[in-house]
Protein backbone atom coordinates (compact mmCIF):
# COMPACT_ATOMS: atom_id res chain seq x y z
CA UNK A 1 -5.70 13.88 -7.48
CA UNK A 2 -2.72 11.19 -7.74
CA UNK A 3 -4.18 7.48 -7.52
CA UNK A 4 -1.26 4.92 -6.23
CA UNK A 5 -1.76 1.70 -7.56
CA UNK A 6 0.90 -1.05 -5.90
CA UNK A 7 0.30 -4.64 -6.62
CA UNK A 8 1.96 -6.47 -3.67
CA UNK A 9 2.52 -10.17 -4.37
CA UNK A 10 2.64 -12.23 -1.23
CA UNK A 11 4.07 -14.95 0.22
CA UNK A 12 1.73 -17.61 -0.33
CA UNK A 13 0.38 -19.48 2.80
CA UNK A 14 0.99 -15.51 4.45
CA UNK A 15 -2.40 -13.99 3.32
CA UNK A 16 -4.17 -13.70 6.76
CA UNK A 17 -1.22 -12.44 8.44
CA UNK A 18 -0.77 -10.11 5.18
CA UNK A 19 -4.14 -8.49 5.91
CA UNK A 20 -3.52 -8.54 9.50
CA UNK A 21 -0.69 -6.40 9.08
CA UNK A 22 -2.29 -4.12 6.87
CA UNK A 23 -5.12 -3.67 9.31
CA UNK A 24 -2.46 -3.02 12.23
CA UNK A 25 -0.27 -0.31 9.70
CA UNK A 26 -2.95 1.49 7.50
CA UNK A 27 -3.60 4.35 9.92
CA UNK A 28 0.06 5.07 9.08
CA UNK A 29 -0.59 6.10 5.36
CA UNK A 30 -4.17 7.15 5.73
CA UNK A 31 -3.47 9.65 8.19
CA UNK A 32 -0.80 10.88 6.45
CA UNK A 33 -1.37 14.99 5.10
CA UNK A 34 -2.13 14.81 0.83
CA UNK A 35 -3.94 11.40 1.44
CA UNK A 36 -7.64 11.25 0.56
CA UNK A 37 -8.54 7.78 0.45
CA UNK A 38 -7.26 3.92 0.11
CA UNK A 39 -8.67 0.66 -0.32
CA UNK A 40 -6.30 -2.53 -0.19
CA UNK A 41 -7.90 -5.41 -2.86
CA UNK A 42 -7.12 -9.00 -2.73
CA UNK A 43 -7.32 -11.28 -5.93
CA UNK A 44 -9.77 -13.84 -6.58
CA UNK A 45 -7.98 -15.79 -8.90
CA UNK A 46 -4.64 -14.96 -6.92
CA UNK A 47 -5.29 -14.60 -3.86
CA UNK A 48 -1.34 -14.16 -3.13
CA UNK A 49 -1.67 -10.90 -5.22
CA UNK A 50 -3.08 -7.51 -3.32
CA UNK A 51 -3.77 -4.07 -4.97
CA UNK A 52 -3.57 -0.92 -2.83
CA UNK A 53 -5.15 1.74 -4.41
CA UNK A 54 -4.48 5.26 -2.39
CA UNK A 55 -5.46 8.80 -3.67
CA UNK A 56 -3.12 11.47 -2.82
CA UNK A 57 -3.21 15.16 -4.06
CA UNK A 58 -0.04 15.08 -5.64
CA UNK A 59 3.05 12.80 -6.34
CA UNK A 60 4.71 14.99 -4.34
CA UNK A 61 2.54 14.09 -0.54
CA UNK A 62 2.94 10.31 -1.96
CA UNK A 63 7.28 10.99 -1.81
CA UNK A 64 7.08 13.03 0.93
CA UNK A 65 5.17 9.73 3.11
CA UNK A 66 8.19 7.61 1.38
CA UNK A 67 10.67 9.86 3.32
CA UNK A 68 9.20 10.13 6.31
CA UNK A 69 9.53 7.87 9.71
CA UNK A 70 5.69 6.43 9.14
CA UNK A 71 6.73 4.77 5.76
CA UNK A 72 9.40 2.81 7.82
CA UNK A 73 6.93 1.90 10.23
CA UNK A 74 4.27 0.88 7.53
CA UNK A 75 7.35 -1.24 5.63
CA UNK A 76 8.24 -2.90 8.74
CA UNK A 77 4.71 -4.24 9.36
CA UNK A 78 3.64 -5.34 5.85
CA UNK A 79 6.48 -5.86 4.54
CA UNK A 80 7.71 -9.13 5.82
CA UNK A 81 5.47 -10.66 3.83
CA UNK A 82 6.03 -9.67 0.62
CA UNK A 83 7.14 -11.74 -2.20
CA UNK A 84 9.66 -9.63 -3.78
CA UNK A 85 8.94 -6.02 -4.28
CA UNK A 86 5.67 -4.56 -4.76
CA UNK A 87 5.47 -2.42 -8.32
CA UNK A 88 4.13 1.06 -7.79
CA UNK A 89 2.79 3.52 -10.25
CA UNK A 90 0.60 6.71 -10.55
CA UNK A 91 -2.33 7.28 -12.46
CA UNK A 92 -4.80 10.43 -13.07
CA UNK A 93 -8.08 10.46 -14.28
CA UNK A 94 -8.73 11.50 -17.98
């Protein structure tokens, strides 16, 4: 298992329609074949700043979802209210 941790800074004043968004697009990712689970986070002392946390079984499903038509559709409902781009990395348990 591959845990994707993105922190998404947004716009500030955009929160609501932030998680709205996220509500309306996450069927696209957690649908998606290789994902297992994912949570979306929102700070308490930022509350601009979001942390999506999604397992996948390999880095490999996570690139393949990048490539694929539901990634566009997933960007073009969230992403409009980012504030610049969100940084991405993977993790494994130890």
């Amino acid at each position: 298992m591959v845990l994707e941790v993105a922190i998404i800074d947004v716009t500030d004043g955009a929160q609501r329609q932030f998680t709205a968004a996220y509500e309306q697009a996450r069927h696209l990712v957690a649908a998606t074949p290789g994902c297992g689970a994912m949570r979306m986070t929102q700070g308490v002392e930022t509350p601009t700043r979001f942390v999506l946390l999604v397992e996948w079984d390999s880095v490999e499903s996570h690139e393949a979802f990048r490539h694929s038509d539901r990634f566009g559709q997933w960007r073009a409902l969230i992403g409009p209210h980012f504030d610049g781009p969100p940084h991405v990395e993977h993790f494994v348990d130890v």
